[in-house]
Protein backbone atom coordinates (compact mmCIF):
# COMPACT_ATOMS: atom_id res chain seq x y z
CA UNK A 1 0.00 0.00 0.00
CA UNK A 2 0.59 3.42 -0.75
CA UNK A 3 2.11 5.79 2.29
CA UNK A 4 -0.74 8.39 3.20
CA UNK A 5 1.36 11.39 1.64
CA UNK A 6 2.29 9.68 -1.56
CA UNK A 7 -1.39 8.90 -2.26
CA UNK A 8 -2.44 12.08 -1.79
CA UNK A 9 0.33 13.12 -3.73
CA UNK A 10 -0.96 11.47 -6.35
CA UNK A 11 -4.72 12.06 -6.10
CA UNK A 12 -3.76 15.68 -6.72
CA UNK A 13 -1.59 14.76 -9.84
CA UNK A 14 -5.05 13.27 -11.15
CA UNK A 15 -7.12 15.74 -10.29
CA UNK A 16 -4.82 18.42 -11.85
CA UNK A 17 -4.18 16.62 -14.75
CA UNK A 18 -8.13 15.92 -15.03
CA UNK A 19 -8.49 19.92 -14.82
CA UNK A 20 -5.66 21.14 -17.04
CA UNK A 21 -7.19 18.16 -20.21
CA UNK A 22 -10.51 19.71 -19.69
CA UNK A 23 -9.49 23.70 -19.71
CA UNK A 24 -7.46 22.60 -23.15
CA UNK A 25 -9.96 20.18 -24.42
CA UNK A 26 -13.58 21.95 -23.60
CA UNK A 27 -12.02 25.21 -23.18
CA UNK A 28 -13.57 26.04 -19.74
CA UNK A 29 -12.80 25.56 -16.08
CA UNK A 30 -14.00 21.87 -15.20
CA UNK A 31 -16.31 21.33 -11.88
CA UNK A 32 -17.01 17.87 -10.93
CA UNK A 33 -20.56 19.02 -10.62
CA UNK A 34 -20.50 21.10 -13.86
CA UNK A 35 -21.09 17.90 -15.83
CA UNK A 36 -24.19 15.64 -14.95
CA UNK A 37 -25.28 14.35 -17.90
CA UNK A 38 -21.45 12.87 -18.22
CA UNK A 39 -22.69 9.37 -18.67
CA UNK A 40 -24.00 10.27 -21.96
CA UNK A 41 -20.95 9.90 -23.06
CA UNK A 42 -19.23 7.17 -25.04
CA UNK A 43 -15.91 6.16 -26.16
CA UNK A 44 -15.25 3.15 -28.32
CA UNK A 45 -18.72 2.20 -28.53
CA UNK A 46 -18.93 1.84 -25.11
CA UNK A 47 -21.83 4.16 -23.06
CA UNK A 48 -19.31 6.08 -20.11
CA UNK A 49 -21.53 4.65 -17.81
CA UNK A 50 -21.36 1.09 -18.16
CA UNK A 51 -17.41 1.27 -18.25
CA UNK A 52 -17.87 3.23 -14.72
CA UNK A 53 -20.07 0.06 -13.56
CA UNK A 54 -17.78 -2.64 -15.19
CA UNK A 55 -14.97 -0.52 -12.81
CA UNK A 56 -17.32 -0.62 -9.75
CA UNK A 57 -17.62 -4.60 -10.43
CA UNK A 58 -13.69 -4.71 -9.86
CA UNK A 59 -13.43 -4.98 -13.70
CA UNK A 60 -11.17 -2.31 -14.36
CA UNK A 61 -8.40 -3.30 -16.41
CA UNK A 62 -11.47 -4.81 -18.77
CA UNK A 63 -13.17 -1.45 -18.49
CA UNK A 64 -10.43 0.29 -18.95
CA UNK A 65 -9.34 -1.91 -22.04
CA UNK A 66 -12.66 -1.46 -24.03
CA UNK A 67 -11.88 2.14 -23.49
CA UNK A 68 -8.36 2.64 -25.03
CA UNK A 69 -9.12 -0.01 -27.90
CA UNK A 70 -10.74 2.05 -30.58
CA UNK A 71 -10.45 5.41 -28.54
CA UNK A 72 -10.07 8.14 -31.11
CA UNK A 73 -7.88 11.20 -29.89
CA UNK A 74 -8.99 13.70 -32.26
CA UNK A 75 -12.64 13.28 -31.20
CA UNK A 76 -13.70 15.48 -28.18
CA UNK A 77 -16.15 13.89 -26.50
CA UNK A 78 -14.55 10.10 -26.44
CA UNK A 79 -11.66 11.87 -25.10
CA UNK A 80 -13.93 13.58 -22.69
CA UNK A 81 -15.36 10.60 -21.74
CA UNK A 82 -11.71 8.81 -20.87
CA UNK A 83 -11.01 11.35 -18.83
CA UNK A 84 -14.31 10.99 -17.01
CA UNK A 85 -13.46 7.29 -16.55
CA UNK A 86 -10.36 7.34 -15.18
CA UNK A 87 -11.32 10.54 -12.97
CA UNK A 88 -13.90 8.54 -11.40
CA UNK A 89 -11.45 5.29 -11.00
CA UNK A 90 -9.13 7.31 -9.35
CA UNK A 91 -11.66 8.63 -6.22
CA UNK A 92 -11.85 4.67 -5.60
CA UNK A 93 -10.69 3.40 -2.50
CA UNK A 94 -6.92 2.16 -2.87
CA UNK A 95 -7.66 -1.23 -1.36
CA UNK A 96 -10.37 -2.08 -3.69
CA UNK A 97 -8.28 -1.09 -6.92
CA UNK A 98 -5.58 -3.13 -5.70
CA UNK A 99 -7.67 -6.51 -5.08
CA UNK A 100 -8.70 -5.91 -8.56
CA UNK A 101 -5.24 -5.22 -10.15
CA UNK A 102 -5.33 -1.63 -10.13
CA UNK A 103 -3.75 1.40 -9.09
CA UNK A 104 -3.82 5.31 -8.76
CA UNK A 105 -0.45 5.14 -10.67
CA UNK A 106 -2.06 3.54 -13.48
CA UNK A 107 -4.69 6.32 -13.59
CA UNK A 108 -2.33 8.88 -13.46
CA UNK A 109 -0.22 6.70 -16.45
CA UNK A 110 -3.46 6.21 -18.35
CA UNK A 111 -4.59 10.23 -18.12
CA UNK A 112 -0.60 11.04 -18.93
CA UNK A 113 -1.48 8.61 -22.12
CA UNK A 114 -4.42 10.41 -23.44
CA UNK A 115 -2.91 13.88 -22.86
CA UNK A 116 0.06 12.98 -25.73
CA UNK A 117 -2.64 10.85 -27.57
CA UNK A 118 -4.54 13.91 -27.45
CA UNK A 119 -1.80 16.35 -28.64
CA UNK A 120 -1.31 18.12 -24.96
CA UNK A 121 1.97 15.94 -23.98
CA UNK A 122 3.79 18.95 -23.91
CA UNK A 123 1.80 20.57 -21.47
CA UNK A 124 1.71 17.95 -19.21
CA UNK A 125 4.15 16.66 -16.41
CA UNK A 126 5.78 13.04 -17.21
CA UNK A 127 5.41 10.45 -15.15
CA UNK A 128 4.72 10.17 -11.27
CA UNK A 129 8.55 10.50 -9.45
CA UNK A 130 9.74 7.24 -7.81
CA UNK A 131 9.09 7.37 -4.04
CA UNK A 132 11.96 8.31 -1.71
């Protein structure tokens, strides 16, 4: 498990990065709240919310499959709607991602992926430091 201050170290690097894709993507401060109708979203034929419930079944690295698989970059909403998904992975309690092979390290990796897929790796740290 994750120390306390390295995990909230990195639920701020995914909630920053979440913010700074969706000022350069929608153009506009994002709000968690300022998007309800979020689960109209789909990427890869896939409707944002049933990736969110495959993820709350402990299938995430399925979910999360489907999602990069025929993701196209260029188009905004199902790169909207990957940024949604892992957002909402990430605010999942550590233990359950890691009884289901995940992490908050591979959300942070998997936002870092869409922001160069997307054409923002530039503007975007690398990867999450190695711990001390």
């Amino acid at each position: 498990m994750l120390y306390e201050d390295e995990k909230d170290y990195i639920m701020r690097m995914i909630k920053e990065m979440v913010r700074v894709l969706f000022s350069l993507m929608l153009g506009k401060q994002y709000t968690q709240v300022e998007l309800p109708g979020e689960n109209r979203f789909s990427v890869s034929g896939k409707n944002l919310g049933d990736l969110k419930e495959m993820a709350d079944r402990g299938k995430i690295n399925e979910a999360e499959n489907l999602l990069l698989e025929n993701l196209d970059y260029e188009n905004k909403e199902e790169v909207t709607a990957a940024v949604l998904f892992y957002e909402y992975v990430g605010q999942m309690e550590e233990g359950f991602l890691k009884e289901n092979g995940y992490s908050l390290e591979e959300v942070y990796d998997g936002l870092i992926q869409i922001a160069r897929n997307s054409g923002y790796g530039e503007l975007v740290p690398g990867s999450l430091p190695e711990p001390e």
